[in-house]
PDB file of N, CA and C in Angstrom:
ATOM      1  N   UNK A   1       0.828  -1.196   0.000  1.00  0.00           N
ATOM      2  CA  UNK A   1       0.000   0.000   0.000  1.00  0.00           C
ATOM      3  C   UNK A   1       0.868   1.254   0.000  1.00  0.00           C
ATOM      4  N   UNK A   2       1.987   0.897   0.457  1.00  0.00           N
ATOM      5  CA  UNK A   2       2.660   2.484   0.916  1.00  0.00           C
ATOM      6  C   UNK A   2       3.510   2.832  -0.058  1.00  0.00           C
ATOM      7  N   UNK A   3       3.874   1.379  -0.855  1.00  0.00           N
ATOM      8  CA  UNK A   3       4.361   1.932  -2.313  1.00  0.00           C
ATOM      9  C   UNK A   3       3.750   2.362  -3.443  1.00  0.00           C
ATOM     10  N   UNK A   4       2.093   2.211  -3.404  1.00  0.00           N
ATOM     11  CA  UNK A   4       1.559   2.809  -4.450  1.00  0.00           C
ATOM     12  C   UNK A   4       1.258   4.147  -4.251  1.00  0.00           C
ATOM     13  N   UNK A   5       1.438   4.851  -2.590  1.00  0.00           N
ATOM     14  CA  UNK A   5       1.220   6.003  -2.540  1.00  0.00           C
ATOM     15  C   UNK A   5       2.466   6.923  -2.884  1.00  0.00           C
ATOM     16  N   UNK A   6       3.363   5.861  -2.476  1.00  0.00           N
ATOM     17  CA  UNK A   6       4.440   6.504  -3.381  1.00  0.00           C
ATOM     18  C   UNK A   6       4.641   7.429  -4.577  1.00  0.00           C
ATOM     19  N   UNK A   7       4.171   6.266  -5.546  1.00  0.00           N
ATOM     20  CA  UNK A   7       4.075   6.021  -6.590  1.00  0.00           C
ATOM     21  C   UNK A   7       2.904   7.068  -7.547  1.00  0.00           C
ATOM     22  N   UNK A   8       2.404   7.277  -6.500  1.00  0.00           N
ATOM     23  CA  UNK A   8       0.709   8.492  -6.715  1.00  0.00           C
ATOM     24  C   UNK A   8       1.499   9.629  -6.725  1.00  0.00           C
ATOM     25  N   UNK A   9       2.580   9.956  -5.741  1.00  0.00           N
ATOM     26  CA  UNK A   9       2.999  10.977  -5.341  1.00  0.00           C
ATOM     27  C   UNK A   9       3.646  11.671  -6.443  1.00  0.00           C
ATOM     28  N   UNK A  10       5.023  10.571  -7.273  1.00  0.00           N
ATOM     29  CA  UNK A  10       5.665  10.411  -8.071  1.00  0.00           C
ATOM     30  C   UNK A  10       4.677  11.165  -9.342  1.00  0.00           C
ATOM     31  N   UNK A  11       3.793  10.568  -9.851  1.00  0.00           N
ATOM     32  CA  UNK A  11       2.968  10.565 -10.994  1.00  0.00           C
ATOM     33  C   UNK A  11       2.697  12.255 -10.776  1.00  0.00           C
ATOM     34  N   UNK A  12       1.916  12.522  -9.529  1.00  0.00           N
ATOM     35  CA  UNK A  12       1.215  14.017  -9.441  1.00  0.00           C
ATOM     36  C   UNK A  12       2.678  14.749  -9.839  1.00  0.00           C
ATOM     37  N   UNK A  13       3.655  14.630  -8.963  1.00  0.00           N
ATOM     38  CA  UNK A  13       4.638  16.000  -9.814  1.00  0.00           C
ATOM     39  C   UNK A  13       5.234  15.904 -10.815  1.00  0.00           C
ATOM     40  N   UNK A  14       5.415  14.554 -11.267  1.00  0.00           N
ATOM     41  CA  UNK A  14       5.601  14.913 -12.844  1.00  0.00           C
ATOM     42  C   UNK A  14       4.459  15.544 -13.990  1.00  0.00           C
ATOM     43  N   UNK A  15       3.696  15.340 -13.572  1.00  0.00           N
ATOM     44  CA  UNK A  15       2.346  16.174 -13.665  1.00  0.00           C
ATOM     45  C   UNK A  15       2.629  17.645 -13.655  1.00  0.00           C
ATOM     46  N   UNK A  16       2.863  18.220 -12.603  1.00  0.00           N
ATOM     47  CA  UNK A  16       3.300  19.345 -12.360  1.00  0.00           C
ATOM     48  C   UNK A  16       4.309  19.793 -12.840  1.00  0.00           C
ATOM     49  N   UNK A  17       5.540  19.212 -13.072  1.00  0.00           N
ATOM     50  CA  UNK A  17       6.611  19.771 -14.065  1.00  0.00           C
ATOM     51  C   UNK A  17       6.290  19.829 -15.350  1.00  0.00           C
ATOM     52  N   UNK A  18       5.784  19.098 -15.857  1.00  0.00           N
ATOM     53  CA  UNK A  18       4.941  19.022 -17.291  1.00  0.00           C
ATOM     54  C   UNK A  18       4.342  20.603 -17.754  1.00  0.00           C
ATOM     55  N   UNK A  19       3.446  20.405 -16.819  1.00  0.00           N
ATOM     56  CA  UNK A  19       2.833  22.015 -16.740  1.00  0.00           C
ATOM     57  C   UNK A  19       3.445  23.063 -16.686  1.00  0.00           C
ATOM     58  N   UNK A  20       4.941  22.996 -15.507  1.00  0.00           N
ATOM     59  CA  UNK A  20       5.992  24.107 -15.560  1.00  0.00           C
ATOM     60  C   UNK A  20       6.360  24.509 -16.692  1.00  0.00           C
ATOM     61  N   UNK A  21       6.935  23.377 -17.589  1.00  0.00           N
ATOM     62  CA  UNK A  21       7.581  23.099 -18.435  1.00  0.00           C
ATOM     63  C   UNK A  21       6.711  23.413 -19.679  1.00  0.00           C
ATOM     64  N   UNK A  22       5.894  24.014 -19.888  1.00  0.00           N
ATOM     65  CA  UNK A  22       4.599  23.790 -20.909  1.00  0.00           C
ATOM     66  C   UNK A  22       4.439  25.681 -20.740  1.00  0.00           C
ATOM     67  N   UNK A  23       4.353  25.541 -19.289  1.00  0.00           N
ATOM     68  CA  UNK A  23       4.248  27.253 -19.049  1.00  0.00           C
ATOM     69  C   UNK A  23       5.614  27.902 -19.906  1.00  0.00           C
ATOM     70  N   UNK A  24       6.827  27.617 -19.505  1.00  0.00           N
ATOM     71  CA  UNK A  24       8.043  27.730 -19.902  1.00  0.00           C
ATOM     72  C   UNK A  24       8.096  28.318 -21.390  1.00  0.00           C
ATOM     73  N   UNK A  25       7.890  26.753 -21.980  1.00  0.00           N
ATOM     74  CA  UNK A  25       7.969  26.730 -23.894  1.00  0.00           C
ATOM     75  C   UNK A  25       7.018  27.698 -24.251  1.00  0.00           C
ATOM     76  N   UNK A  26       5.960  27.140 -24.002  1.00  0.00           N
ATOM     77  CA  UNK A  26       4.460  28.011 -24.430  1.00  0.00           C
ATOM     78  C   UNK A  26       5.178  29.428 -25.159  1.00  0.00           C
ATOM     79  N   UNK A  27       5.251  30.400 -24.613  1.00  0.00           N
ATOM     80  CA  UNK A  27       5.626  31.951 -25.250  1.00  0.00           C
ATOM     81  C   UNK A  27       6.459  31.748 -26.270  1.00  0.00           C
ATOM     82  N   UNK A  28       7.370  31.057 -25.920  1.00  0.00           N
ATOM     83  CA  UNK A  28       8.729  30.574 -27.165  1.00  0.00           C
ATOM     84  C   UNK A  28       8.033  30.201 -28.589  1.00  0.00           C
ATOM     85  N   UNK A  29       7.051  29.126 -28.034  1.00  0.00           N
ATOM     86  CA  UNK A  29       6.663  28.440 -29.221  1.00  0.00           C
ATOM     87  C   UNK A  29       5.580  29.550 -29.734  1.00  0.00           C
ATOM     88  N   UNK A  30       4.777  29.930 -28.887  1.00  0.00           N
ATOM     89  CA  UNK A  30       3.708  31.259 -30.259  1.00  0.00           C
ATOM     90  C   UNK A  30       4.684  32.041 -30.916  1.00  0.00           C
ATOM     91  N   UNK A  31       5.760  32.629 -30.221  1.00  0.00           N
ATOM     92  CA  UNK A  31       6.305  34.006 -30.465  1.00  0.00           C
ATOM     93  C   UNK A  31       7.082  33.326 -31.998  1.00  0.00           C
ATOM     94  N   UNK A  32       7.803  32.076 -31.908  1.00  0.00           N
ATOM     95  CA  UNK A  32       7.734  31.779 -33.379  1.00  0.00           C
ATOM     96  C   UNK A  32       7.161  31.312 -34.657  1.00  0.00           C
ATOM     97  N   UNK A  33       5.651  30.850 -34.018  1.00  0.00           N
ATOM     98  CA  UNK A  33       4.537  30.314 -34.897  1.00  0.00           C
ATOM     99  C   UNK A  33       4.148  31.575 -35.141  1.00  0.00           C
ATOM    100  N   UNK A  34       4.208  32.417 -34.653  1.00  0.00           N
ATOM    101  CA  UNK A  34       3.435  33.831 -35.251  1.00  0.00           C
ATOM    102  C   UNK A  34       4.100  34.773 -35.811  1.00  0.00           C
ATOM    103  N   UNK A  35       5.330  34.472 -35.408  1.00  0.00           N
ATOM    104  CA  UNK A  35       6.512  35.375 -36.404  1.00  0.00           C
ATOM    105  C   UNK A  35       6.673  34.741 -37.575  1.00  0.00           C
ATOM    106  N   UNK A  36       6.403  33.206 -38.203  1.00  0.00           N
ATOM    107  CA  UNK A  36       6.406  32.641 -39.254  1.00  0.00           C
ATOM    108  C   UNK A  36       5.187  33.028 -39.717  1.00  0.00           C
ATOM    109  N   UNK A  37       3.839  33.562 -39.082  1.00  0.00           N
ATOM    110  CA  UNK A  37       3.026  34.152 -39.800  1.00  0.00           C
ATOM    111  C   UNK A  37       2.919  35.382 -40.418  1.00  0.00           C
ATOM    112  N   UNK A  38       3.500  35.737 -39.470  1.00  0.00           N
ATOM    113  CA  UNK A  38       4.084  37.651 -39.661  1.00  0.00           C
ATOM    114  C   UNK A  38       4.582  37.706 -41.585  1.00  0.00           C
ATOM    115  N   UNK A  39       5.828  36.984 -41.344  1.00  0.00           N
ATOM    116  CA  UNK A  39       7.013  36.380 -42.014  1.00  0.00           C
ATOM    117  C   UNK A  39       6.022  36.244 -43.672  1.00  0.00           C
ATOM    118  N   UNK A  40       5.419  35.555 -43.271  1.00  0.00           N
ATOM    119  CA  UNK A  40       4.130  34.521 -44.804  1.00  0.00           C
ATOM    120  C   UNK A  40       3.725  36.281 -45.334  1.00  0.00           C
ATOM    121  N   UNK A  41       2.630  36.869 -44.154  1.00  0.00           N
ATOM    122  CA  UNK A  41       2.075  38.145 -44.697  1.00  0.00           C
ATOM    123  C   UNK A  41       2.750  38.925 -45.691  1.00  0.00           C
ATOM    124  N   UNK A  42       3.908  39.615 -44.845  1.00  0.00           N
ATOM    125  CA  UNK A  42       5.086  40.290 -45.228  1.00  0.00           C
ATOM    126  C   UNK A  42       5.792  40.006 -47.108  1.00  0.00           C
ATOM    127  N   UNK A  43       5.810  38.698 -46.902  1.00  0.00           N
ATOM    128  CA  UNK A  43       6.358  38.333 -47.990  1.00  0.00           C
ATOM    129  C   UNK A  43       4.750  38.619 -49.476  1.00  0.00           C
ATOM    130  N   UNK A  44       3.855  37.857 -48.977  1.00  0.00           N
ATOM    131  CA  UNK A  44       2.824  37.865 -49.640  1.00  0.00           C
ATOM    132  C   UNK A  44       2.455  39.321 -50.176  1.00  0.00           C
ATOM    133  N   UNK A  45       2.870  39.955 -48.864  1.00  0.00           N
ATOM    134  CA  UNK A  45       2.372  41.969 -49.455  1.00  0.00           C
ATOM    135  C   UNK A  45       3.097  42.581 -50.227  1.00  0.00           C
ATOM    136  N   UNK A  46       4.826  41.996 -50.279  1.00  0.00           N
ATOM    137  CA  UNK A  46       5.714  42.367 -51.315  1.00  0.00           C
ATOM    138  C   UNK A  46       5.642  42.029 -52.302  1.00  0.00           C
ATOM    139  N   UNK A  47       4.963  40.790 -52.584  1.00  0.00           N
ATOM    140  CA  UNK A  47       4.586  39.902 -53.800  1.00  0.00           C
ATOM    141  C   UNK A  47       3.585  40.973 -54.672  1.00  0.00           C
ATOM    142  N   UNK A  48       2.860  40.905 -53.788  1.00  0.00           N
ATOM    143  CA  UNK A  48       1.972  42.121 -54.708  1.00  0.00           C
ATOM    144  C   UNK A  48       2.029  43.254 -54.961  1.00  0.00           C
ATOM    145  N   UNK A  49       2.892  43.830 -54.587  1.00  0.00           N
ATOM    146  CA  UNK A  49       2.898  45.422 -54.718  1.00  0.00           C
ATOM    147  C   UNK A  49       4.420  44.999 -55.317  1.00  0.00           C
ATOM    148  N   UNK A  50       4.705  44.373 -55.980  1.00  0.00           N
ATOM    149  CA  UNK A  50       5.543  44.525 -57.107  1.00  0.00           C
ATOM    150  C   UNK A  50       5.006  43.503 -58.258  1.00  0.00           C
ATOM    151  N   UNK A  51       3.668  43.138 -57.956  1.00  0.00           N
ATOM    152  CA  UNK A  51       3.283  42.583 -59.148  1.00  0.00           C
ATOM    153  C   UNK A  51       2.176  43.514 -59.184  1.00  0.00           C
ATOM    154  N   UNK A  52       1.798  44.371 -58.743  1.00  0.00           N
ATOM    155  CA  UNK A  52       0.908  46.083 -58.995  1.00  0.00           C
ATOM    156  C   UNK A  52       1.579  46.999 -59.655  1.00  0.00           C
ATOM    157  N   UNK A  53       3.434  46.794 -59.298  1.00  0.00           N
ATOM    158  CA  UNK A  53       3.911  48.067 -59.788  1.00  0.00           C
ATOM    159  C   UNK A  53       4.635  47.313 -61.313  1.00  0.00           C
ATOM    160  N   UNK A  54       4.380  46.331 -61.536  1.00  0.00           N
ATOM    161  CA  UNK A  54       4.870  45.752 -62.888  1.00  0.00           C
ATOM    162  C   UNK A  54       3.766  45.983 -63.789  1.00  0.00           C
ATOM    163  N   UNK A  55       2.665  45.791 -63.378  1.00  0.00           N
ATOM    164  CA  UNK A  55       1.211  46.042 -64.391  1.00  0.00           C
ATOM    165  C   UNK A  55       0.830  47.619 -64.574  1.00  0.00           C
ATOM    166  N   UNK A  56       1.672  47.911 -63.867  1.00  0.00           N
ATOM    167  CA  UNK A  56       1.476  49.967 -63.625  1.00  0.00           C
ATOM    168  C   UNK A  56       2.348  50.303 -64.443  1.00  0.00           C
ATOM    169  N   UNK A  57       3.575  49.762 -64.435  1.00  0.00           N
ATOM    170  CA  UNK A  57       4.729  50.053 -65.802  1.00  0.00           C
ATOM    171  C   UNK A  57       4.227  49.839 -66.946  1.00  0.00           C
ATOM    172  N   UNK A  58       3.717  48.111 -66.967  1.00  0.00           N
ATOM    173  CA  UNK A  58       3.374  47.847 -68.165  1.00  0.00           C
ATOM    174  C   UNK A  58       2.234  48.677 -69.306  1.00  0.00           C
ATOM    175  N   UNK A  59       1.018  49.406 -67.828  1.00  0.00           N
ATOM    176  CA  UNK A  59       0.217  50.161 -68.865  1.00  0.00           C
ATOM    177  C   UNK A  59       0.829  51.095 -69.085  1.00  0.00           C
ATOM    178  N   UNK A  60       2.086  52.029 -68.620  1.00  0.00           N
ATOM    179  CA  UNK A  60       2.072  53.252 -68.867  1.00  0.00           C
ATOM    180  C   UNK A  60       1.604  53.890 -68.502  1.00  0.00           C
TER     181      UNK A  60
END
């Protein structure tokens, strides 16, 4: 019996470091999933406004 409470004990804080550890990454991981979105926009808006200013040449 006194080793499965052990063993309960064990389980709950790895539990809890998990979560530390989750708190931790968490910011890391948006701040670069959303800077690769940033990143996509950015590129996509240059795309077009030099395929606006090529059709603006082209009419004259």
């Amino acid at each position: 019996m006194q080793v499965k409470g052990i063993l309960s004990c064990l389980f709950k804080r790895q539990r809890g470091a998990a979560m530390t550890e989750l708190l931790v990454a968490l910011p890391a991981l948006l701040l670069m999933g959303l800077g690769g979105l940033q990143s996509a926009l950015l590129f996509d808006a240059k795309t077009t406004i030099n395929y606006a200013t090529f059709e603006a040449a082209r009419k004259g």
